[in-house]
PDB file of N, CA and C in Angstrom:
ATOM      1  N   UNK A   1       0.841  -1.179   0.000  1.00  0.00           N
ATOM      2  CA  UNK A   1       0.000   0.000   0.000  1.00  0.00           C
ATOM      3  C   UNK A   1       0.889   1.247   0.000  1.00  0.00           C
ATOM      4  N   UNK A   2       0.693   2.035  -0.603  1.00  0.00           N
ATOM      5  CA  UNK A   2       1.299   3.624  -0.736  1.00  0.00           C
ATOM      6  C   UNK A   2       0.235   4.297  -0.042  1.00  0.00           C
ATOM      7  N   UNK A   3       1.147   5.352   1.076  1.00  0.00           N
ATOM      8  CA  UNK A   3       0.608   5.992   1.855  1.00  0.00           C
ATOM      9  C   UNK A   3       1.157   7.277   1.407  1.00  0.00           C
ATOM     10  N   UNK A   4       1.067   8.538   1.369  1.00  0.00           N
ATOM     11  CA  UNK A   4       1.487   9.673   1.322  1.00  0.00           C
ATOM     12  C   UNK A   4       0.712  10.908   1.767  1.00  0.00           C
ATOM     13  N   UNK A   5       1.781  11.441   2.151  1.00  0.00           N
ATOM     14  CA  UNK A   5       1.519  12.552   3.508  1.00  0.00           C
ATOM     15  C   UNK A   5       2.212  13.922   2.789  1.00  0.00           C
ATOM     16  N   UNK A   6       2.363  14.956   3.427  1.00  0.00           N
ATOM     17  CA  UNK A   6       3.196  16.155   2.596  1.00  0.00           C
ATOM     18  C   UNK A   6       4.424  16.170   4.000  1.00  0.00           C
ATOM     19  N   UNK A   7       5.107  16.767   2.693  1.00  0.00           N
ATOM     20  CA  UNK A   7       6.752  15.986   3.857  1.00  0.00           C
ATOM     21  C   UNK A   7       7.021  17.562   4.395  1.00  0.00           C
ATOM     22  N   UNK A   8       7.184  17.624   5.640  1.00  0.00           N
ATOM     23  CA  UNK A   8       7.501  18.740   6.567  1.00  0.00           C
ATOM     24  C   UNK A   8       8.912  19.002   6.358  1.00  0.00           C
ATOM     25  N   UNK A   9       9.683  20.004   6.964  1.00  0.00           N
ATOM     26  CA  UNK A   9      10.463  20.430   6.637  1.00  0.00           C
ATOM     27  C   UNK A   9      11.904  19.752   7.523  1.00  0.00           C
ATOM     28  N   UNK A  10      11.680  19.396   8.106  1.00  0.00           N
ATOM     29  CA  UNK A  10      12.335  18.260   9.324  1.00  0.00           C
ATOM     30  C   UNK A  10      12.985  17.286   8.292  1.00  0.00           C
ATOM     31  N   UNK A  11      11.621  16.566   7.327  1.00  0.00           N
ATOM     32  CA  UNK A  11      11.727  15.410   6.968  1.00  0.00           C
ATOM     33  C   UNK A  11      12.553  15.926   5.511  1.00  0.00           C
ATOM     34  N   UNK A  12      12.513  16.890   4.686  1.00  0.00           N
ATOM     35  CA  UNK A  12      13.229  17.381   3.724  1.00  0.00           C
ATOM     36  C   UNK A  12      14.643  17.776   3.930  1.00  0.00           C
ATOM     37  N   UNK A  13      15.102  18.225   5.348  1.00  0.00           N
ATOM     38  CA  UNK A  13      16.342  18.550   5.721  1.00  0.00           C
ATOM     39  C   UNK A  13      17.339  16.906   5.658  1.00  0.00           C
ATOM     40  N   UNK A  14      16.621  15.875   5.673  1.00  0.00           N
ATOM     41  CA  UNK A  14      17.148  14.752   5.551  1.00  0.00           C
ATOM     42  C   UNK A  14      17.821  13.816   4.633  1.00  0.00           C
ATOM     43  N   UNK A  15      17.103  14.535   3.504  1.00  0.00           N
ATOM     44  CA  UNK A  15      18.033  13.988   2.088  1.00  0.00           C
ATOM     45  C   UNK A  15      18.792  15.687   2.252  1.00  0.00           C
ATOM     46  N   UNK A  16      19.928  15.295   1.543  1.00  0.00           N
ATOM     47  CA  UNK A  16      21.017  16.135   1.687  1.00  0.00           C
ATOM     48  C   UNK A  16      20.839  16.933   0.348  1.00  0.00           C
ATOM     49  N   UNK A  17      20.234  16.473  -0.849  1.00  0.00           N
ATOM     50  CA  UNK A  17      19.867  17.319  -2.071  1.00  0.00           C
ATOM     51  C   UNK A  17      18.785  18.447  -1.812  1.00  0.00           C
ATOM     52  N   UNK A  18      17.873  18.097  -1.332  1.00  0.00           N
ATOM     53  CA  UNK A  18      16.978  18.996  -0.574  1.00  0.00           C
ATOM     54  C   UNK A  18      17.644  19.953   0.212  1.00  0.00           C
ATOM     55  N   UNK A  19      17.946  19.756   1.071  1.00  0.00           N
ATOM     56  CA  UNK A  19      18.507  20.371   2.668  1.00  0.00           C
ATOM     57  C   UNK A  19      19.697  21.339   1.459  1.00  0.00           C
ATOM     58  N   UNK A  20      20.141  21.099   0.712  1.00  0.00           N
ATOM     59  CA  UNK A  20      21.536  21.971   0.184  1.00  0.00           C
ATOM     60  C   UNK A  20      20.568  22.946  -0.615  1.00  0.00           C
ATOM     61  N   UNK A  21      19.509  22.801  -1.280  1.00  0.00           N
ATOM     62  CA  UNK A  21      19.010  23.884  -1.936  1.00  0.00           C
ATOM     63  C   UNK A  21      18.404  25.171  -1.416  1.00  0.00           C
ATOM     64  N   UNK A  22      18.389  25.996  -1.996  1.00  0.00           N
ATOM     65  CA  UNK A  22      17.757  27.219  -1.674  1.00  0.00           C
ATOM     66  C   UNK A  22      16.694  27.307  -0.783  1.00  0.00           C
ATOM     67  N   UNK A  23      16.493  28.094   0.127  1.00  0.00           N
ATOM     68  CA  UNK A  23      14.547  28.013   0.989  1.00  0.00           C
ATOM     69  C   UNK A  23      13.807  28.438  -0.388  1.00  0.00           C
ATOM     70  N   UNK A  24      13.671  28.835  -0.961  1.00  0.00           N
ATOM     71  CA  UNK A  24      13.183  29.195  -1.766  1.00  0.00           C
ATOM     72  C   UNK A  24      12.680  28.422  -3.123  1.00  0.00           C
ATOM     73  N   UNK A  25      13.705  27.679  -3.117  1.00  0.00           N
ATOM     74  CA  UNK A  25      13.582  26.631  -4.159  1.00  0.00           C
ATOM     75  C   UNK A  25      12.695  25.440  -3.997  1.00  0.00           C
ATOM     76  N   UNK A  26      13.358  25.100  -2.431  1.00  0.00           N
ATOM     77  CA  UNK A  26      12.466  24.308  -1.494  1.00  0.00           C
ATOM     78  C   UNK A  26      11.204  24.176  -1.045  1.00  0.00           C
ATOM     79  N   UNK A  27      10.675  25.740  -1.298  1.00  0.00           N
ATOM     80  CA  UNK A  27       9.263  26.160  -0.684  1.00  0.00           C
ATOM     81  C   UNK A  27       8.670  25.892  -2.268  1.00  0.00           C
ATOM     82  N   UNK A  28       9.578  26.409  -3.139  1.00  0.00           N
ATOM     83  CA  UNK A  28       8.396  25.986  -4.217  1.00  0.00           C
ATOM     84  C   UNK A  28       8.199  24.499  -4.935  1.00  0.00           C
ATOM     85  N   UNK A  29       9.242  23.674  -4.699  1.00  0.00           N
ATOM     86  CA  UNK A  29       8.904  22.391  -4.625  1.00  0.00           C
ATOM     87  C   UNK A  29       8.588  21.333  -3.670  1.00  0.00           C
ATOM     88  N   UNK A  30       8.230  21.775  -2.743  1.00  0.00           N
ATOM     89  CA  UNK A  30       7.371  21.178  -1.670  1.00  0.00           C
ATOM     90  C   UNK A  30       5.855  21.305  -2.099  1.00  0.00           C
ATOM     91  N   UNK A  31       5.450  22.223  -2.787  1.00  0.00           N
ATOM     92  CA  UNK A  31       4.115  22.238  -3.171  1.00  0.00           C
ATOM     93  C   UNK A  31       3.251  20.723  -3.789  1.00  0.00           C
ATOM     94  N   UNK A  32       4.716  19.985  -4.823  1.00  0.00           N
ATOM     95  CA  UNK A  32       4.409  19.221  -5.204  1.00  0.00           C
ATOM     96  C   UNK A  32       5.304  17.488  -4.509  1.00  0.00           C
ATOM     97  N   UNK A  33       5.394  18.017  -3.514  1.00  0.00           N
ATOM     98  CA  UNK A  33       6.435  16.682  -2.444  1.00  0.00           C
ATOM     99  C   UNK A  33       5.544  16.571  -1.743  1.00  0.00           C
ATOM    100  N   UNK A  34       5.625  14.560  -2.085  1.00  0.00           N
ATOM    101  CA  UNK A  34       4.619  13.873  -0.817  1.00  0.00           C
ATOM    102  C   UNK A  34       5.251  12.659  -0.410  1.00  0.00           C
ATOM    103  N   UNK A  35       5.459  12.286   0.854  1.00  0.00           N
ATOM    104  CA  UNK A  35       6.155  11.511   1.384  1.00  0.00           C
ATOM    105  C   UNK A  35       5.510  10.052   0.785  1.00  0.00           C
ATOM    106  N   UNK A  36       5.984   9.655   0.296  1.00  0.00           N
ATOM    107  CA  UNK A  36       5.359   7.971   0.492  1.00  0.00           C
ATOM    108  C   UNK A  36       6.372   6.758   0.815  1.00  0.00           C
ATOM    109  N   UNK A  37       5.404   6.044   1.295  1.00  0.00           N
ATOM    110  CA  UNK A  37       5.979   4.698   1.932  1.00  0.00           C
ATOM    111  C   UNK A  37       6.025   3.178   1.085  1.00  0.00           C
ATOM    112  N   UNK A  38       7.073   3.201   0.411  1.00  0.00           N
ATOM    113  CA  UNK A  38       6.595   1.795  -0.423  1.00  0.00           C
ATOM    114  C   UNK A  38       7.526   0.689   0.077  1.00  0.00           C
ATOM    115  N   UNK A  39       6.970  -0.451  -0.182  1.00  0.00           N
ATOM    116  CA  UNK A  39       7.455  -1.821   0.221  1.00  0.00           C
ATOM    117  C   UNK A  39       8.639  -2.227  -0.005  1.00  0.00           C
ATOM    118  N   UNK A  40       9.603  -2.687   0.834  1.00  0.00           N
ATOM    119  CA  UNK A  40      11.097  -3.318  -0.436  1.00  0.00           C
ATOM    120  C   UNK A  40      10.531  -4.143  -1.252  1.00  0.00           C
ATOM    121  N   UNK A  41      11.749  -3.904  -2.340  1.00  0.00           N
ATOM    122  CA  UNK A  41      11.773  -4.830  -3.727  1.00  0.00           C
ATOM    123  C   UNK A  41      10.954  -3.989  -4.453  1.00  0.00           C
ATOM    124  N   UNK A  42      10.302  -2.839  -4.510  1.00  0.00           N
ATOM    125  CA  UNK A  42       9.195  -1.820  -4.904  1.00  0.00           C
ATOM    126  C   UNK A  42       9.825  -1.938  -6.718  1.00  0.00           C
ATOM    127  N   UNK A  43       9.818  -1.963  -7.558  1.00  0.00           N
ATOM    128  CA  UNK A  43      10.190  -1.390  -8.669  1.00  0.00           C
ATOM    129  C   UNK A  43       9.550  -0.083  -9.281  1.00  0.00           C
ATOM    130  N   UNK A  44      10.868   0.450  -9.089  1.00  0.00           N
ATOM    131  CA  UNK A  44      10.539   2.168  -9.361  1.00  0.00           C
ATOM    132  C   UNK A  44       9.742   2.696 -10.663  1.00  0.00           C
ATOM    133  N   UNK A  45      10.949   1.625 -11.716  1.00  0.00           N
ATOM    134  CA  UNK A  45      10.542   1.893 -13.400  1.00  0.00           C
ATOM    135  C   UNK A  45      11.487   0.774 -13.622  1.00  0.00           C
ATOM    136  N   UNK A  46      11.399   0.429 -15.046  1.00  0.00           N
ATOM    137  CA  UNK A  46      12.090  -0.866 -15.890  1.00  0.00           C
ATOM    138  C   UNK A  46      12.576  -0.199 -16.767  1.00  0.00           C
ATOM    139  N   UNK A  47      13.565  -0.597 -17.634  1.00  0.00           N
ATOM    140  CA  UNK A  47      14.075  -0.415 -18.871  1.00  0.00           C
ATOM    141  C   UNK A  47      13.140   0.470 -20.087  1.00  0.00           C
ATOM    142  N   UNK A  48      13.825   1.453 -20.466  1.00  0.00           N
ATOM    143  CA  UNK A  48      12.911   2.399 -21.288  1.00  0.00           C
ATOM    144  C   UNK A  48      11.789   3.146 -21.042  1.00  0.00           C
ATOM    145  N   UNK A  49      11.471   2.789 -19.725  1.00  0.00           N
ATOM    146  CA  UNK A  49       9.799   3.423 -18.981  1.00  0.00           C
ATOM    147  C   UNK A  49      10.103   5.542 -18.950  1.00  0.00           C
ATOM    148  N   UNK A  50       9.388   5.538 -18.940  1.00  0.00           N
ATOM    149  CA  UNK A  50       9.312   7.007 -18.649  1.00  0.00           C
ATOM    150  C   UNK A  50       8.753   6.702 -17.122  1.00  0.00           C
ATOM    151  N   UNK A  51       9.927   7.833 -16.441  1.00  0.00           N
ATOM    152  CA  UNK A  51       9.390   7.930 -14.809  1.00  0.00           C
ATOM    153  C   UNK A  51       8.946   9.560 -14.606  1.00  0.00           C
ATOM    154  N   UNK A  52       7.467   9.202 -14.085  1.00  0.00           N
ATOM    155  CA  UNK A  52       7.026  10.477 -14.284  1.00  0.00           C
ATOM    156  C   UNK A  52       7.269  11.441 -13.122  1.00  0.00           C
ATOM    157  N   UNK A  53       7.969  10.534 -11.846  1.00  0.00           N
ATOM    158  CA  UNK A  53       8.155  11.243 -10.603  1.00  0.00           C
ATOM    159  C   UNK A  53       9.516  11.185 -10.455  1.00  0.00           C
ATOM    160  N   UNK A  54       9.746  12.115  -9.833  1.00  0.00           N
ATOM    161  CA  UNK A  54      11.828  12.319  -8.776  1.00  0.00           C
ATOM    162  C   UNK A  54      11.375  11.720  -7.619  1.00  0.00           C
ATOM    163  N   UNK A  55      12.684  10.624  -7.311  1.00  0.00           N
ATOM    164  CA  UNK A  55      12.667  10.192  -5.786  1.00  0.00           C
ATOM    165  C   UNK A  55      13.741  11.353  -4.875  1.00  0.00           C
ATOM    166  N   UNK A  56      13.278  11.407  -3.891  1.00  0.00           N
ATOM    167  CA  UNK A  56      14.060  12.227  -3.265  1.00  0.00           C
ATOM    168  C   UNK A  56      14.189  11.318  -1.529  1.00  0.00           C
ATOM    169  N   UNK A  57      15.033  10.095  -1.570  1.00  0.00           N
ATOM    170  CA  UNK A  57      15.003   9.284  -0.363  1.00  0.00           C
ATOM    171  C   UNK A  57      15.398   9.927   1.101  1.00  0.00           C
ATOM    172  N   UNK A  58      14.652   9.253   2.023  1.00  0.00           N
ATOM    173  CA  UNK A  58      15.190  10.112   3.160  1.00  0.00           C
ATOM    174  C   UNK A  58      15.197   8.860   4.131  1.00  0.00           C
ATOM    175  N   UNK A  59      14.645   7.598   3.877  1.00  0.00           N
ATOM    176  CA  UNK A  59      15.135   6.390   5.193  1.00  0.00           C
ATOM    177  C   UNK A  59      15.378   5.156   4.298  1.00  0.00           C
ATOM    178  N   UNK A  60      15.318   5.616   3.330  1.00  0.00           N
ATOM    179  CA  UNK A  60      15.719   4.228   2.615  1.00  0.00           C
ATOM    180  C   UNK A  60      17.146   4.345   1.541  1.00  0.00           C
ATOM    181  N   UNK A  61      17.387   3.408   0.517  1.00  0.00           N
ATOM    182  CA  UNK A  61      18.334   3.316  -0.303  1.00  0.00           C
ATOM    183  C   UNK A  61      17.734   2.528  -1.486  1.00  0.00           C
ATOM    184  N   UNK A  62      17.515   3.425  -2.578  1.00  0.00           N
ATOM    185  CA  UNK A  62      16.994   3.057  -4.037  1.00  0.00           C
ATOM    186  C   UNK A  62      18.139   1.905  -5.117  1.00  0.00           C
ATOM    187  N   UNK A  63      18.768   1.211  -5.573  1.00  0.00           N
ATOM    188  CA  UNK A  63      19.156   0.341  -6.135  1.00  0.00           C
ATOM    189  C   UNK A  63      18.982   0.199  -7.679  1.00  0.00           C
ATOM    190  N   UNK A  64      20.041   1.219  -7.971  1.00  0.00           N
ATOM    191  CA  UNK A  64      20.264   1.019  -9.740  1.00  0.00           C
ATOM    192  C   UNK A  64      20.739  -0.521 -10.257  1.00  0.00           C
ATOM    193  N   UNK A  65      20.051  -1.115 -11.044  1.00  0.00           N
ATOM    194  CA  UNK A  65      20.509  -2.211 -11.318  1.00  0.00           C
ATOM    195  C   UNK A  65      20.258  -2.864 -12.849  1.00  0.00           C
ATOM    196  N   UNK A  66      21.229  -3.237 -12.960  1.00  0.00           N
ATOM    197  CA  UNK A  66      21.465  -3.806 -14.977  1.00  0.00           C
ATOM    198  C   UNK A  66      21.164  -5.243 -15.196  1.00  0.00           C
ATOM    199  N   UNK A  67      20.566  -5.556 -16.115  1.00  0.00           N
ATOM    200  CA  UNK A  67      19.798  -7.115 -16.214  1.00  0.00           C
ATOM    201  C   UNK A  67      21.140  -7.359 -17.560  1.00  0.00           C
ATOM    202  N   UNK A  68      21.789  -8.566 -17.814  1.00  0.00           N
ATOM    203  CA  UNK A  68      21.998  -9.195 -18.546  1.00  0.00           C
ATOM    204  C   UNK A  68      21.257 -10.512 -18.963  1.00  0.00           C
ATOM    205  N   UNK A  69      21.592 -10.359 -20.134  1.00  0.00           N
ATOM    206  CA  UNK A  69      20.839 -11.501 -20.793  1.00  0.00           C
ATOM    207  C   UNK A  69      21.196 -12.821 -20.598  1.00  0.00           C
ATOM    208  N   UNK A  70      22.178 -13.224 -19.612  1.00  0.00           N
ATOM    209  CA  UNK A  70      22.465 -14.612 -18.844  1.00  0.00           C
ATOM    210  C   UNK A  70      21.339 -14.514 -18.008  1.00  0.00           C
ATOM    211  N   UNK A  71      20.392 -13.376 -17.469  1.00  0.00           N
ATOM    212  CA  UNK A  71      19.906 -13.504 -16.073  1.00  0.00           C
ATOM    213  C   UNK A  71      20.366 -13.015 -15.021  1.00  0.00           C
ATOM    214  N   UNK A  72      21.917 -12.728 -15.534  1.00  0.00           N
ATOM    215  CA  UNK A  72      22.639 -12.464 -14.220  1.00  0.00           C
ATOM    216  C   UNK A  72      22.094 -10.996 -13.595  1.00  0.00           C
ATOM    217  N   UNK A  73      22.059 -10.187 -12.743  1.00  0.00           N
ATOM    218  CA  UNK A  73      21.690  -8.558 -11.973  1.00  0.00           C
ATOM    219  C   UNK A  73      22.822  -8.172 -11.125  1.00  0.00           C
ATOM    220  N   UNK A  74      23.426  -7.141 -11.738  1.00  0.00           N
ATOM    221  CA  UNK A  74      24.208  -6.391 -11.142  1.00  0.00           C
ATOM    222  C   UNK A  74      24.070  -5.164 -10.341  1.00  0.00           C
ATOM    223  N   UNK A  75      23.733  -4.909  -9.355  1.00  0.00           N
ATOM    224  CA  UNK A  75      23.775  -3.632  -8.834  1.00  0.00           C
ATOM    225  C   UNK A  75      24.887  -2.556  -9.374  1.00  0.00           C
ATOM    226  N   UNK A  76      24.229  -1.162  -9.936  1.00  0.00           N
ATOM    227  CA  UNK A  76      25.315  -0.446 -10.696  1.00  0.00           C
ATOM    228  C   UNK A  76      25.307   0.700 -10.251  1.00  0.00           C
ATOM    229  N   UNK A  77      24.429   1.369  -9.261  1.00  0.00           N
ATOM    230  CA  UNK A  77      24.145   2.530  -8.418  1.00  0.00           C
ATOM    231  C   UNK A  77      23.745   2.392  -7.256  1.00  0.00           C
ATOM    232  N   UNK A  78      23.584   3.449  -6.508  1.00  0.00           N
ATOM    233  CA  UNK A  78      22.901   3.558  -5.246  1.00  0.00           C
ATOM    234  C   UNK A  78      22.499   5.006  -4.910  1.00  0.00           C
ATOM    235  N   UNK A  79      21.463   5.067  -5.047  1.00  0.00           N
ATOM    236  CA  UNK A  79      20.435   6.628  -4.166  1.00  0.00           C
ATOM    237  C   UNK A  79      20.303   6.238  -2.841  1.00  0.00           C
ATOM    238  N   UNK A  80      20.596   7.129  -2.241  1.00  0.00           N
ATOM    239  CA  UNK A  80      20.193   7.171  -0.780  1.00  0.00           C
ATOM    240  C   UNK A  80      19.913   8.715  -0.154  1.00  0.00           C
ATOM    241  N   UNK A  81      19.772   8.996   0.815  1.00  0.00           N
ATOM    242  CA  UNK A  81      19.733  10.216   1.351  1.00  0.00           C
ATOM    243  C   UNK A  81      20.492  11.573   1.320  1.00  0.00           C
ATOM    244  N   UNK A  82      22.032  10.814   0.979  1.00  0.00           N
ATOM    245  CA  UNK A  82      23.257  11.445   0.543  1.00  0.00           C
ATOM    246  C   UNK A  82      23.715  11.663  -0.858  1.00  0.00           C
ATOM    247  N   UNK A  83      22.726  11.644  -1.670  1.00  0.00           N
ATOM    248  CA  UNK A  83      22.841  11.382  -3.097  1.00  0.00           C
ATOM    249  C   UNK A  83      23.290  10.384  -3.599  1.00  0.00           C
ATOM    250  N   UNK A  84      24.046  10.385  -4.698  1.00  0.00           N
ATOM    251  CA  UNK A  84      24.197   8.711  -5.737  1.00  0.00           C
ATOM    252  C   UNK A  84      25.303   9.000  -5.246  1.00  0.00           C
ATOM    253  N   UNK A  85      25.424   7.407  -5.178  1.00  0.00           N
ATOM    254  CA  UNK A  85      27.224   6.519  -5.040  1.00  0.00           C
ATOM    255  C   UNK A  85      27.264   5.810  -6.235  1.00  0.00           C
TER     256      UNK A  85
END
């Protein structure tokens, strides 16, 4: 289930991309920031999808990952709170 709430300013100071931008910038994209809660293993988007939303993580860690055609899955990124590794 996806729950979403509007994310207070507490909870925006927590990802570090947020928290570094402008108040200003911040106030005007909070208009459209809503916290939600999704399940692990969630799949964000697949190969070629258009993603119509920005994640902006603040307790979790998102998982870039590449499919080869053995099957094999490589983890090739990481989003987290602190931006990409």
């Amino acid at each position: 289930m996806v729950r979403l709430v509007r994310m207070t300013a507490a909870m925006m100071k927590r990802n570090l991309l947020l928290a570094r931008m402008k108040a200003e910038d911040r106030k005007h994209l909070n208009r459209r920031l809503k916290l939600t809660t999704l399940p692990q293993g969630k799949i964000l988007a697949e190969p070629g999808q258009k993603q119509p939303n920005a994640c902006f993580p603040i307790h979790c860690i998102i998982s870039l990952t590449t499919s080869f055609s053995t099957g094999h899955v490589v983890e090739t990124g990481m989003i987290g709170p602190e931006g990409i590794d």
